[in-house]
PDB file of N, CA and C in Angstrom:
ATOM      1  N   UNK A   1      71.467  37.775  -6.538  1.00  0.00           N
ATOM      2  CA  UNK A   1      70.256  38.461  -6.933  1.00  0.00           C
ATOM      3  C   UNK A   1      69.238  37.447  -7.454  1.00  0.00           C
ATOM      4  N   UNK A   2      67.696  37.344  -6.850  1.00  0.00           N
ATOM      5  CA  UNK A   2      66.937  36.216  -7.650  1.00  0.00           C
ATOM      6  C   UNK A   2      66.255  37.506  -8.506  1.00  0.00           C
ATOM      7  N   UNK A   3      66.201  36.196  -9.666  1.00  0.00           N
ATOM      8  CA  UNK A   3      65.221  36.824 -10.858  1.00  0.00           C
ATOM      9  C   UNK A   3      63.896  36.221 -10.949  1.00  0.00           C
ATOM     10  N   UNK A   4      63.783  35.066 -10.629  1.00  0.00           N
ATOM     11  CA  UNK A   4      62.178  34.244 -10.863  1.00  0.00           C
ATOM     12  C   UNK A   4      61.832  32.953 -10.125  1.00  0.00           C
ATOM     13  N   UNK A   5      61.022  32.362  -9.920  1.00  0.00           N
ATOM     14  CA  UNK A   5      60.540  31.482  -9.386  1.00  0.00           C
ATOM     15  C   UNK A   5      60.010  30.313 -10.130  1.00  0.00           C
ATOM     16  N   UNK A   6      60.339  29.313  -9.977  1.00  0.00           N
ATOM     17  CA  UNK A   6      59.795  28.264 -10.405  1.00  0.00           C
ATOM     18  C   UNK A   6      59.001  27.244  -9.509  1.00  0.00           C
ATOM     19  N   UNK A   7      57.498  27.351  -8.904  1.00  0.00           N
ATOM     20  CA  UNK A   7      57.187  26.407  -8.338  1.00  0.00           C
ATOM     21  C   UNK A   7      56.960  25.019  -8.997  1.00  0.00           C
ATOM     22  N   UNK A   8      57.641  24.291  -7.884  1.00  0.00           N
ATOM     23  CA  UNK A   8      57.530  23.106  -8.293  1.00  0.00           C
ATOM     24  C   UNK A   8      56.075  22.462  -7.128  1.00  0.00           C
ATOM     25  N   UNK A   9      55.443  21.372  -8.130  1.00  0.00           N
ATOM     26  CA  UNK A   9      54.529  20.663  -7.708  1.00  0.00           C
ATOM     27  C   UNK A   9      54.404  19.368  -7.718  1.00  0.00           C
ATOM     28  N   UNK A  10      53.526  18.700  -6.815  1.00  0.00           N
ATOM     29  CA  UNK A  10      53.220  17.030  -7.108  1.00  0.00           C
ATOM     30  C   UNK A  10      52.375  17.220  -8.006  1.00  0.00           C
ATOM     31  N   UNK A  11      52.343  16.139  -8.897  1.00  0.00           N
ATOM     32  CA  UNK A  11      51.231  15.168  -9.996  1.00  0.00           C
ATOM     33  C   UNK A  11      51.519  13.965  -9.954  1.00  0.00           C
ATOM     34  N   UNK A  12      50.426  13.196  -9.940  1.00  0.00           N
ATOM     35  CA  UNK A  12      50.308  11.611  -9.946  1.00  0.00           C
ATOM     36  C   UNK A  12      50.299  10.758 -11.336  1.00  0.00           C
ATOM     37  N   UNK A  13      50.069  12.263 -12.069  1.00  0.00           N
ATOM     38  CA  UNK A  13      50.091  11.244 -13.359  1.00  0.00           C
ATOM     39  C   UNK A  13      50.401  12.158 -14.352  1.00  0.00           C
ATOM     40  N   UNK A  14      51.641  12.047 -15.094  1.00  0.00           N
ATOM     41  CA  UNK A  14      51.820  12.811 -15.862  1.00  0.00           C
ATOM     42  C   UNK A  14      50.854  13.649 -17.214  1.00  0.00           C
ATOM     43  N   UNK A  15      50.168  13.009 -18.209  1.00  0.00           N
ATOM     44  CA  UNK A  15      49.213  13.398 -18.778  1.00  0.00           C
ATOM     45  C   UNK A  15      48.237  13.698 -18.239  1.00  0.00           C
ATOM     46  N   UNK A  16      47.738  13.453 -17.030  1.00  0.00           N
ATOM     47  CA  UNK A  16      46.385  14.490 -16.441  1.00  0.00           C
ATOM     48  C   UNK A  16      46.835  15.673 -16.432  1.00  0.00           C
ATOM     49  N   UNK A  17      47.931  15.555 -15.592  1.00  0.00           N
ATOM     50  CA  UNK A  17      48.656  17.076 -15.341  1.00  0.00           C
ATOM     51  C   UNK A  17      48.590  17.491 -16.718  1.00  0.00           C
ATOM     52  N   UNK A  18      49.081  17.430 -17.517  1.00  0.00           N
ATOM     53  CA  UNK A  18      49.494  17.617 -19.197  1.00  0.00           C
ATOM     54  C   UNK A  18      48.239  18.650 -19.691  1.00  0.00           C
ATOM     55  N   UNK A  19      47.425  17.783 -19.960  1.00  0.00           N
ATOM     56  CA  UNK A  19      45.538  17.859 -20.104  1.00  0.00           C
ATOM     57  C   UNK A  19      45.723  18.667 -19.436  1.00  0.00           C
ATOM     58  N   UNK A  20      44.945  18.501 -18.288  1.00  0.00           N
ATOM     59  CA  UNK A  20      45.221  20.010 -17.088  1.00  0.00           C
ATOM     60  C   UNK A  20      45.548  21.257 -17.305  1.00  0.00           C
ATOM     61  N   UNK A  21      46.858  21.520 -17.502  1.00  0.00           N
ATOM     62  CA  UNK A  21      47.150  22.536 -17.571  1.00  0.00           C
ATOM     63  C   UNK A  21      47.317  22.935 -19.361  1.00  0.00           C
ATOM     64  N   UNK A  22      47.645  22.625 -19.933  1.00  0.00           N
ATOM     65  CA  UNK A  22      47.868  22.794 -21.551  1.00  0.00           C
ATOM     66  C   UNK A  22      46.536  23.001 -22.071  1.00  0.00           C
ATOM     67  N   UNK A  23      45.617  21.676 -22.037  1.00  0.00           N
ATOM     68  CA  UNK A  23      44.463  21.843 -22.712  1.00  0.00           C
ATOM     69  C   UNK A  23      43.092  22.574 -21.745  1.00  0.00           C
ATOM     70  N   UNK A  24      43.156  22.713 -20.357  1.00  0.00           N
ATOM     71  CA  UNK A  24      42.158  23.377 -20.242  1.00  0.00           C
ATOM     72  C   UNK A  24      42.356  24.597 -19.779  1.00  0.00           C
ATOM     73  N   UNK A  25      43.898  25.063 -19.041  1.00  0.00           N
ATOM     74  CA  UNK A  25      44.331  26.325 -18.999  1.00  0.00           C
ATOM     75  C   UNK A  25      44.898  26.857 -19.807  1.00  0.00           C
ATOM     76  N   UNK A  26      45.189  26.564 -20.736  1.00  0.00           N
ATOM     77  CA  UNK A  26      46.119  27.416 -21.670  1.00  0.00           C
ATOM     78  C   UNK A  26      47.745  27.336 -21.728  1.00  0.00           C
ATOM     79  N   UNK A  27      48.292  26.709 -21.062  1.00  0.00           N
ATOM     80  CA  UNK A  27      49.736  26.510 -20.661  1.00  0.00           C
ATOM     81  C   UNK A  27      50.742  25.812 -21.849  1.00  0.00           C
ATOM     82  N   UNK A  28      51.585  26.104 -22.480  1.00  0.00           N
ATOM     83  CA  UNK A  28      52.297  25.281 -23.323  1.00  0.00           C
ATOM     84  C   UNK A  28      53.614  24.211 -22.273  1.00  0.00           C
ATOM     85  N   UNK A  29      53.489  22.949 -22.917  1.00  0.00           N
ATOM     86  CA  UNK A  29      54.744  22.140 -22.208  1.00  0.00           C
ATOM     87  C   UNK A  29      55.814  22.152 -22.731  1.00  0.00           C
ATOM     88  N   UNK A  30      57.038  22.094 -21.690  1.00  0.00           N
ATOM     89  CA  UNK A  30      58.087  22.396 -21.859  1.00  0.00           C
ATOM     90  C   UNK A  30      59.016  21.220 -22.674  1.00  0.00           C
ATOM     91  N   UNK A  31      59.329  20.672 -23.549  1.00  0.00           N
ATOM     92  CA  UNK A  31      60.141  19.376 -23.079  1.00  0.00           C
ATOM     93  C   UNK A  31      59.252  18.328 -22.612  1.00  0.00           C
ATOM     94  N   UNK A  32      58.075  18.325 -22.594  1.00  0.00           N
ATOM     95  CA  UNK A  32      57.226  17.583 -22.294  1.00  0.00           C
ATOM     96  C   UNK A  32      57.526  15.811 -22.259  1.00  0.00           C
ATOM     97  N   UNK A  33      57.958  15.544 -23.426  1.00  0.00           N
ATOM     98  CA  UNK A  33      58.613  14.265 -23.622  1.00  0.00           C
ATOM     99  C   UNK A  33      59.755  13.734 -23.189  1.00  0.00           C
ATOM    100  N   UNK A  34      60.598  14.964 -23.066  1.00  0.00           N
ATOM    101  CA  UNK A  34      62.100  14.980 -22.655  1.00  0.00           C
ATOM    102  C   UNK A  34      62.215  13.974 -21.213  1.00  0.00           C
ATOM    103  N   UNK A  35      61.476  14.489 -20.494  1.00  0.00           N
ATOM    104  CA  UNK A  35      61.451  13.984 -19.204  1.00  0.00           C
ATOM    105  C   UNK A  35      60.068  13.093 -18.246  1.00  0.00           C
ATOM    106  N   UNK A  36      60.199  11.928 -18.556  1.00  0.00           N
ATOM    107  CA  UNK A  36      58.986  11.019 -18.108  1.00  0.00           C
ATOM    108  C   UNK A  36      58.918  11.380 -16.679  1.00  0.00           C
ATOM    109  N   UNK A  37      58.934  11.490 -15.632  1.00  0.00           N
ATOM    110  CA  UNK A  37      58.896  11.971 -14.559  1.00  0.00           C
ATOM    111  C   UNK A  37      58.393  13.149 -14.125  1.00  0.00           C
ATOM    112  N   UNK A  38      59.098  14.213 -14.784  1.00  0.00           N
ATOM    113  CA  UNK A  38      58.704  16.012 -14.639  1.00  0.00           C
ATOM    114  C   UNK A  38      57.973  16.266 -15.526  1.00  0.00           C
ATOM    115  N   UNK A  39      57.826  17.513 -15.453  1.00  0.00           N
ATOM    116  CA  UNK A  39      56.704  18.644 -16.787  1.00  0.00           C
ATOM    117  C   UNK A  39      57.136  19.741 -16.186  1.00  0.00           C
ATOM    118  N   UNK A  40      56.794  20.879 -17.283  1.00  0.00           N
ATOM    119  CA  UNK A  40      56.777  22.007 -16.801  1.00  0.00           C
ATOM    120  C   UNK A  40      56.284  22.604 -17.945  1.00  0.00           C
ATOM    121  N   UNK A  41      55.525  23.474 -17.613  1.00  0.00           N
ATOM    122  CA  UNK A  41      54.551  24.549 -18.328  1.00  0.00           C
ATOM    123  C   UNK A  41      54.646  25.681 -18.250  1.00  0.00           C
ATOM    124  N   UNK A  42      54.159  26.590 -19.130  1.00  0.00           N
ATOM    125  CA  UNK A  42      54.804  27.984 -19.365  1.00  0.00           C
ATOM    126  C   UNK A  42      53.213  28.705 -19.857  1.00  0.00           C
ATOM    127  N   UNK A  43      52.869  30.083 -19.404  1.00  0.00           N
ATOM    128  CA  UNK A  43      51.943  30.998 -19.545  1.00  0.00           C
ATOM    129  C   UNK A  43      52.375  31.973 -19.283  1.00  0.00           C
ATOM    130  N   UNK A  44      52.474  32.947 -20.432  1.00  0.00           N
ATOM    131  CA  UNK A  44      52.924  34.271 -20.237  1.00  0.00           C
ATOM    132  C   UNK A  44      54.263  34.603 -19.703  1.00  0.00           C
ATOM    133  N   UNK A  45      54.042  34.834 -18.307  1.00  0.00           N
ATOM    134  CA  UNK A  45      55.485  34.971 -17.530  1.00  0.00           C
ATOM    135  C   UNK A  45      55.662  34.220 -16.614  1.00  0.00           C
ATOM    136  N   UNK A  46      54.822  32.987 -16.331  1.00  0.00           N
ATOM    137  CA  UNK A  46      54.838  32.264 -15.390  1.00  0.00           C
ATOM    138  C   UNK A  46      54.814  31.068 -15.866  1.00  0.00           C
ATOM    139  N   UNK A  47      55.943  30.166 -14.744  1.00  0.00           N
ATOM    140  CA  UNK A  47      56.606  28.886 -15.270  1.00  0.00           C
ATOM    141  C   UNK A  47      56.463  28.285 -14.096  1.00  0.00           C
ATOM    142  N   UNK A  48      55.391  26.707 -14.122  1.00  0.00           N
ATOM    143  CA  UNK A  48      55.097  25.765 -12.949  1.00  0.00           C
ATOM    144  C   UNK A  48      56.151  24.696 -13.584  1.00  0.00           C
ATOM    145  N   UNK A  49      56.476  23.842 -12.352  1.00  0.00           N
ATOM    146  CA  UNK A  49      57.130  22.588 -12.376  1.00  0.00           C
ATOM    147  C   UNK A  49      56.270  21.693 -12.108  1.00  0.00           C
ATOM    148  N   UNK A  50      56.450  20.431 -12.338  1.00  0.00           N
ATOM    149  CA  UNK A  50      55.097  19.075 -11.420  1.00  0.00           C
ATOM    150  C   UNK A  50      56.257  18.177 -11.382  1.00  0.00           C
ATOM    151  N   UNK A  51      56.684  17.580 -10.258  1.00  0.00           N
ATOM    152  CA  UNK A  51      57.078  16.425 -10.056  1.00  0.00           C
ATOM    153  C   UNK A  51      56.695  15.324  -9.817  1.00  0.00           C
ATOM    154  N   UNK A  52      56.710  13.672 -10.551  1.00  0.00           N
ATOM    155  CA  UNK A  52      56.129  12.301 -10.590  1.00  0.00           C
ATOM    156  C   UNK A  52      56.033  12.221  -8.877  1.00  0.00           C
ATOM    157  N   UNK A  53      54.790  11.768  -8.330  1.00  0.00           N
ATOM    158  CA  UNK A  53      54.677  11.637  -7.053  1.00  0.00           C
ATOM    159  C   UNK A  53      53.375  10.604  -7.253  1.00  0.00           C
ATOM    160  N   UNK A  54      53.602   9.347  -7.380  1.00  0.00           N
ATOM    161  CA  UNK A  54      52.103   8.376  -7.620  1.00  0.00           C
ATOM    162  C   UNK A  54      51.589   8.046  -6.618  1.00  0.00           C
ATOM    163  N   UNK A  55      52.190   7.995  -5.355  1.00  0.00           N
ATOM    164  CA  UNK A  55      51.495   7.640  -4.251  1.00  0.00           C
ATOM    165  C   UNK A  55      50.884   8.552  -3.336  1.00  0.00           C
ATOM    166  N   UNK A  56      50.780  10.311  -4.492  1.00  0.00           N
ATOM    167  CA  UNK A  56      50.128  10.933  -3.371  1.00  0.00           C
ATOM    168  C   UNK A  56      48.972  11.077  -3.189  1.00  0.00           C
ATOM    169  N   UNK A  57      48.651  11.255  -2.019  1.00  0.00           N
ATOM    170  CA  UNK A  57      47.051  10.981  -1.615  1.00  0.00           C
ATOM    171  C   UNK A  57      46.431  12.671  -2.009  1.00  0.00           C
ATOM    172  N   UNK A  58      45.404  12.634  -2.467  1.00  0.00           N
ATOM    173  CA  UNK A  58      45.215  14.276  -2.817  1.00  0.00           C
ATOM    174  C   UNK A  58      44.659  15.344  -1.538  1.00  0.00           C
ATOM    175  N   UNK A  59      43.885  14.087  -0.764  1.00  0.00           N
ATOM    176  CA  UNK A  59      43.404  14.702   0.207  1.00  0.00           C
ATOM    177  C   UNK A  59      44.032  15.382   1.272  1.00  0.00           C
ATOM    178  N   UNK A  60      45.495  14.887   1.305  1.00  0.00           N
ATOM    179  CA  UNK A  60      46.570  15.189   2.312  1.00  0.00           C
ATOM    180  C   UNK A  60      47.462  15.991   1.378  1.00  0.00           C
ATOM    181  N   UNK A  61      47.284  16.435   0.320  1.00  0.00           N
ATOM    182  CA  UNK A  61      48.186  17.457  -0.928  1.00  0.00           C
ATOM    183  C   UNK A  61      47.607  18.867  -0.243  1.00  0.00           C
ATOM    184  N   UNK A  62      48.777  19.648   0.244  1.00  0.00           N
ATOM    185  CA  UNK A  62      48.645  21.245   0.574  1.00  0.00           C
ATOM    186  C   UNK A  62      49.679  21.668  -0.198  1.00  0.00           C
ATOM    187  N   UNK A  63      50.056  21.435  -1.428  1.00  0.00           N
ATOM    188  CA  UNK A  63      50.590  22.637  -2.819  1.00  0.00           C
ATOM    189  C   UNK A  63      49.571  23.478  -3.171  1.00  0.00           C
ATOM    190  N   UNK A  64      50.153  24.293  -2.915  1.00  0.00           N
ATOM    191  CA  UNK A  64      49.405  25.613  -3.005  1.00  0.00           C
ATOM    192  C   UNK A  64      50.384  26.927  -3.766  1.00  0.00           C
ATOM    193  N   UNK A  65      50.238  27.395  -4.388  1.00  0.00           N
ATOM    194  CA  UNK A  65      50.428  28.862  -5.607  1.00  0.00           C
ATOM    195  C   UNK A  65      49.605  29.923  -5.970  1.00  0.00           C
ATOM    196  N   UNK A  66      50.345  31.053  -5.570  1.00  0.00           N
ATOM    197  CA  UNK A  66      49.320  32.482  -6.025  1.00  0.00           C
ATOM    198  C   UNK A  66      49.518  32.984  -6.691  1.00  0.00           C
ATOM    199  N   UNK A  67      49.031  33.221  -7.737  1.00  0.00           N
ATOM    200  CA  UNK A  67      49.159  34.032  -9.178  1.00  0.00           C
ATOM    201  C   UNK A  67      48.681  35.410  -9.221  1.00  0.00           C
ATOM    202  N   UNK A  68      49.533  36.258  -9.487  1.00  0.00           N
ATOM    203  CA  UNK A  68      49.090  37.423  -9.676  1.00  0.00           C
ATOM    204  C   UNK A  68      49.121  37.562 -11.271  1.00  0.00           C
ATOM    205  N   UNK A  69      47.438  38.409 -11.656  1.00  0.00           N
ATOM    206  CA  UNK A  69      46.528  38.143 -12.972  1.00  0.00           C
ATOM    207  C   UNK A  69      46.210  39.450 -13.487  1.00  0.00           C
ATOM    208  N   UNK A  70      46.679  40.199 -14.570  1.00  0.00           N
ATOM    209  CA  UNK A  70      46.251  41.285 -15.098  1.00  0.00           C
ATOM    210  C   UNK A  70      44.712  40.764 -16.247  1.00  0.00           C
ATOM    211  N   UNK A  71      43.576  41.716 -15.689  1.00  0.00           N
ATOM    212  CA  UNK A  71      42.599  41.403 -16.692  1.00  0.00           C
ATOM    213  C   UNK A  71      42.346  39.924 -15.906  1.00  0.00           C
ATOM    214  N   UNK A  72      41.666  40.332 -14.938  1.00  0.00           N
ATOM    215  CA  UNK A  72      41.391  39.037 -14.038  1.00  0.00           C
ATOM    216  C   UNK A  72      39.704  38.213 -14.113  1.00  0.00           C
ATOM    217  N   UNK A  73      39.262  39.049 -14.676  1.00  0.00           N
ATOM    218  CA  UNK A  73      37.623  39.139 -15.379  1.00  0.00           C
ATOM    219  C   UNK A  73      37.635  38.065 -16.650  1.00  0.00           C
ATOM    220  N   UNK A  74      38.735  38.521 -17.232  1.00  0.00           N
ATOM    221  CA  UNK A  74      38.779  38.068 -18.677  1.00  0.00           C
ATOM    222  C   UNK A  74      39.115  36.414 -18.608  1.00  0.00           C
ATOM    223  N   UNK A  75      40.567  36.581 -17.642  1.00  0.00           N
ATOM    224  CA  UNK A  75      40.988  35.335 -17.284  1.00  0.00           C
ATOM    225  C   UNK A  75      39.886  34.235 -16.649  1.00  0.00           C
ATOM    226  N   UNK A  76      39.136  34.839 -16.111  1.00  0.00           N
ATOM    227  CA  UNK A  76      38.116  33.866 -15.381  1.00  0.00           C
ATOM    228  C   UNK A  76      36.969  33.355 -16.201  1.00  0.00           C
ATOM    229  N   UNK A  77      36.537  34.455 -17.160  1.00  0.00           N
ATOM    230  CA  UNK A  77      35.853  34.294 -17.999  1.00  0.00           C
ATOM    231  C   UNK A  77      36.510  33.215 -19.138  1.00  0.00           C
ATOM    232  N   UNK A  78      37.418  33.153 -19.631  1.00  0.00           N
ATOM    233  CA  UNK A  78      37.840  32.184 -20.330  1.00  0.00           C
ATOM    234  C   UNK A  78      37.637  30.755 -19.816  1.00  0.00           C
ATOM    235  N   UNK A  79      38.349  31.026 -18.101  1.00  0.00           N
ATOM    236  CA  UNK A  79      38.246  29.297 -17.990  1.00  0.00           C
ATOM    237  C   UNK A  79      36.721  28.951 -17.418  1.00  0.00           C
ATOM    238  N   UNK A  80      35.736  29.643 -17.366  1.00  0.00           N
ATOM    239  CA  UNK A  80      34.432  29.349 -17.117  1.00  0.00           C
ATOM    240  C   UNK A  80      33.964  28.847 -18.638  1.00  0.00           C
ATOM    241  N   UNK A  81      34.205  29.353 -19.907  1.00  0.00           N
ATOM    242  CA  UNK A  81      33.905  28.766 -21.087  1.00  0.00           C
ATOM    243  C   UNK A  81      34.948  27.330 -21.557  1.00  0.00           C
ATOM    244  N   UNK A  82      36.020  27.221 -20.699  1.00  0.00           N
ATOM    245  CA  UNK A  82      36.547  26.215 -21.112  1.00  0.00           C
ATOM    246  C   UNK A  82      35.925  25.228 -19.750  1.00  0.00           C
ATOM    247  N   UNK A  83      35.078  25.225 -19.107  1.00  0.00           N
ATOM    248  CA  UNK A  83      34.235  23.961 -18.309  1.00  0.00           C
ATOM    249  C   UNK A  83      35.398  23.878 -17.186  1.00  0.00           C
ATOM    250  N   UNK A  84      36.575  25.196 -16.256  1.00  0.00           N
ATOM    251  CA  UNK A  84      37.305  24.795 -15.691  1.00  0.00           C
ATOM    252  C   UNK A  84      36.539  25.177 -14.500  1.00  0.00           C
ATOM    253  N   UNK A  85      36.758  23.806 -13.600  1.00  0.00           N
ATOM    254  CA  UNK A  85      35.832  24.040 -12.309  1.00  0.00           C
ATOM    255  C   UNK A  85      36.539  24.728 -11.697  1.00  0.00           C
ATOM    256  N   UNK A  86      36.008  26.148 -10.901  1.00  0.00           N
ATOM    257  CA  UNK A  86      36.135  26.918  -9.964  1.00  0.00           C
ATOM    258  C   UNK A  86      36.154  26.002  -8.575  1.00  0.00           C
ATOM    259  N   UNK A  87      36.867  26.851  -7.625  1.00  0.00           N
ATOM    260  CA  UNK A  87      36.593  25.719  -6.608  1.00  0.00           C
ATOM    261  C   UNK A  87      35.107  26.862  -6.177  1.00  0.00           C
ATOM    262  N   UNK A  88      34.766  25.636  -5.015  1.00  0.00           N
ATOM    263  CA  UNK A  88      33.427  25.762  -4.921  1.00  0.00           C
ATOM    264  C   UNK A  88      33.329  27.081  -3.880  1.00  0.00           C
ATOM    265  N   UNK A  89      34.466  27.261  -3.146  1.00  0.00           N
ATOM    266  CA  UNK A  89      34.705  28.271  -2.123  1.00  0.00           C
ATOM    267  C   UNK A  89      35.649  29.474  -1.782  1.00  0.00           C
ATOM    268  N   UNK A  90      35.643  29.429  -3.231  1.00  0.00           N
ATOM    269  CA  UNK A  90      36.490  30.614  -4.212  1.00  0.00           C
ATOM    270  C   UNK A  90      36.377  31.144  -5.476  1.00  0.00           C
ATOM    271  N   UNK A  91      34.567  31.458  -5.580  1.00  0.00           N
ATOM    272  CA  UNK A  91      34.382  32.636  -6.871  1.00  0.00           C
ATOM    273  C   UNK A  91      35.099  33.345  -6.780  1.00  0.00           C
ATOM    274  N   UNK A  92      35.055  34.218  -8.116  1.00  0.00           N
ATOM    275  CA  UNK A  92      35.655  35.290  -7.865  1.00  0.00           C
ATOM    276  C   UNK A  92      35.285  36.456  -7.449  1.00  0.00           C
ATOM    277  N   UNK A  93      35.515  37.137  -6.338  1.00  0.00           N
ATOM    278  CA  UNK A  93      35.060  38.158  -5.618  1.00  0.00           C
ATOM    279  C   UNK A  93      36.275  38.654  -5.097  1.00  0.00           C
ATOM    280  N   UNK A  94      35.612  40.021  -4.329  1.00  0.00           N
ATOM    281  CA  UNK A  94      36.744  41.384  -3.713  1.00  0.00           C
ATOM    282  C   UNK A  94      36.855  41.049  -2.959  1.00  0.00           C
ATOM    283  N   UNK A  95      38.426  41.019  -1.863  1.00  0.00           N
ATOM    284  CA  UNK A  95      38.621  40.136  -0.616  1.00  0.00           C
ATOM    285  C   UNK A  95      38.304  41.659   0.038  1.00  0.00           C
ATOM    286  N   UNK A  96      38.732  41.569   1.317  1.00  0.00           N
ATOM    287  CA  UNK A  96      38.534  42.762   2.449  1.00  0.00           C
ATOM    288  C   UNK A  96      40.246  43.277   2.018  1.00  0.00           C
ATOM    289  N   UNK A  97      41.133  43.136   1.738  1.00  0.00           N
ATOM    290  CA  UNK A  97      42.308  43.282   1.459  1.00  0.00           C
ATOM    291  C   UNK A  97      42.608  43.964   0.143  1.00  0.00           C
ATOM    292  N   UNK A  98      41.199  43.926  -0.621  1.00  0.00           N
ATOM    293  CA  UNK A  98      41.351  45.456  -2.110  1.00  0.00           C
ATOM    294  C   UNK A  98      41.655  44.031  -2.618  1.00  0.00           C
ATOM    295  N   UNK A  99      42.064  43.004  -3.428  1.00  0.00           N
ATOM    296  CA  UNK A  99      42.715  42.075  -4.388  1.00  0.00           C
ATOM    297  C   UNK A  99      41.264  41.300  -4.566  1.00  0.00           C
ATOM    298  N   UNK A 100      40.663  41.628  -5.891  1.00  0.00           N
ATOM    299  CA  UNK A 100      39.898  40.422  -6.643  1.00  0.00           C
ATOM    300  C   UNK A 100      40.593  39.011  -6.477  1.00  0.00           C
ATOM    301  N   UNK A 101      40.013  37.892  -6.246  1.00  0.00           N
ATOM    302  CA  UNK A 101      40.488  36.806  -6.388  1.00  0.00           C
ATOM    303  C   UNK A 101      39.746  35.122  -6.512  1.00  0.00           C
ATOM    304  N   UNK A 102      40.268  34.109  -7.114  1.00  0.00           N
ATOM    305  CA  UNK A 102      39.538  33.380  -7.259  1.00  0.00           C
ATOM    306  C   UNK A 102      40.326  32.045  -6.863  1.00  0.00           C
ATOM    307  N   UNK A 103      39.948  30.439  -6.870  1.00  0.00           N
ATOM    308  CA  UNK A 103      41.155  29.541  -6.758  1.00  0.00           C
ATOM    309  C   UNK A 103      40.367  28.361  -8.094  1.00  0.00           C
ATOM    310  N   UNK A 104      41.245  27.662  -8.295  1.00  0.00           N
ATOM    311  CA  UNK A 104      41.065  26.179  -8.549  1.00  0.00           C
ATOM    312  C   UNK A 104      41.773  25.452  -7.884  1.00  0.00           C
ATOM    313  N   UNK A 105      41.279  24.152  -7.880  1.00  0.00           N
ATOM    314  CA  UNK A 105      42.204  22.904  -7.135  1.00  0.00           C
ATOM    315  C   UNK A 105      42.336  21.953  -8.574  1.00  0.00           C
ATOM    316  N   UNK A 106      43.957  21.791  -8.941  1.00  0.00           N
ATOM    317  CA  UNK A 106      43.952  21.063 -10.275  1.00  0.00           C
ATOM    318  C   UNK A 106      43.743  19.226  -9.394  1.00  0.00           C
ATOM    319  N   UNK A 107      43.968  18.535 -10.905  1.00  0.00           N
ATOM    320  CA  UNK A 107      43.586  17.139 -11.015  1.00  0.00           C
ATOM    321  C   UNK A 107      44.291  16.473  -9.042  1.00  0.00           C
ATOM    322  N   UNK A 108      45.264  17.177  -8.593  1.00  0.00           N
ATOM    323  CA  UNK A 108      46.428  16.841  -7.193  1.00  0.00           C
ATOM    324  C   UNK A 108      46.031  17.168  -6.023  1.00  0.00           C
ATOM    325  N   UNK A 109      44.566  18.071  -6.377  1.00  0.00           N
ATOM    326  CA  UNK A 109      44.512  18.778  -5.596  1.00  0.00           C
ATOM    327  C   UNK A 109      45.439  20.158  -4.945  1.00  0.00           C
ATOM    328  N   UNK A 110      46.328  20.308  -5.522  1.00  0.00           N
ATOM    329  CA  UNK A 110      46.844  21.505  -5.681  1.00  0.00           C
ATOM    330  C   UNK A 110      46.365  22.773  -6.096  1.00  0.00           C
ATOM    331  N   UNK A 111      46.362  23.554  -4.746  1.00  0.00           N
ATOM    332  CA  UNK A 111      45.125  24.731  -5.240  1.00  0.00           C
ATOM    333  C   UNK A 111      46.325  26.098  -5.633  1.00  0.00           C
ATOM    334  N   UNK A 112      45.236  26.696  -6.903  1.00  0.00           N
ATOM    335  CA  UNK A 112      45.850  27.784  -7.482  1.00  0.00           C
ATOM    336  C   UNK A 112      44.916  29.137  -7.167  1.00  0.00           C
ATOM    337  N   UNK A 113      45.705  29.762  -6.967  1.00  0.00           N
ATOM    338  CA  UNK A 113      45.089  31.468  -6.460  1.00  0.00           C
ATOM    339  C   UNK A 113      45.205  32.557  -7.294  1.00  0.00           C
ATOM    340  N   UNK A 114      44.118  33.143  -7.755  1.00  0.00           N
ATOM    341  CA  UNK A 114      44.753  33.875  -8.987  1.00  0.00           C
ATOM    342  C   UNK A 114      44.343  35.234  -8.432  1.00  0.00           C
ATOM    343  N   UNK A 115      45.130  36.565  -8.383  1.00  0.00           N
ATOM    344  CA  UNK A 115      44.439  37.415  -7.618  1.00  0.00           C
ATOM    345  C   UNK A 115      45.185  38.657  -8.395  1.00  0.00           C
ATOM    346  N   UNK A 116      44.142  40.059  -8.451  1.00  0.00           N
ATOM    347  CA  UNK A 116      44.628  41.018  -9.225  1.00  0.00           C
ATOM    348  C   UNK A 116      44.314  41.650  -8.439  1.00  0.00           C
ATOM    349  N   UNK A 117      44.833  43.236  -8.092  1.00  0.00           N
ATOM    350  CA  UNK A 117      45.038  44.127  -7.127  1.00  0.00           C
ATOM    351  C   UNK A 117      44.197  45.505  -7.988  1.00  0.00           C
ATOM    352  N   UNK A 118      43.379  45.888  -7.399  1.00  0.00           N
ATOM    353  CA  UNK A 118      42.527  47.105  -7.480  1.00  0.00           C
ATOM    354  C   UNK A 118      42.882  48.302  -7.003  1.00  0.00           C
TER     355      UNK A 118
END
């Protein structure tokens, strides 16, 4: 029986990632110190992994994650006051599919999808 998911991701550098997700999303780290290589972060009910990857090129990075977001207004509104860049080709708007949704691409280029169902 699965119970949860843990995506795991590339980061090139551990404290961007850190920054990144802790200080401009909201995310607490796990063990943060424990492990020079990994991270992992925790929000609410959702738990990302990042694995040490220094030689990756970002432009050729397709990690990609979809978040499903209760109070998806609010959420967006927060990280617009915390200066978190939206990507440029994913406000947040109503898809043709009923699901509000928006993305960022963190420091890896790893794009995040955050989408709430209407």
């Amino acid at each position: 029986m699965l119970t949860q998911v843990h995506p795991k991701l590339p980061m090139r550098n551990k404290q961007i990632t850190w920054q990144y997700y802790v200080q401009q999303l909201g995310f607490t780290a796990l063990d943060a110190d424990e492990y020079p290589e990994y991270l992992m972060v925790t929000k609410d009910a959702v738990e990302l992994h990042f694995f040490l990857f220094e030689n990756l090129n970002p432009a050729e990075n397709y990690g990609q994650i979809y978040l499903r977001v209760k109070g998806i207004e609010t959420w967006y509104q927060y990280l617009q006051s915390k200066h978190v860049a939206i990507h440029p080709n994913a406000p947040l708007q109503l898809k043709p599919w009923g699901v509000w949704e928006f993305s960022l691409l963190d420091p890896d280029n790893n794009l995040l999808t955050f989408g709430e169902a209407f």
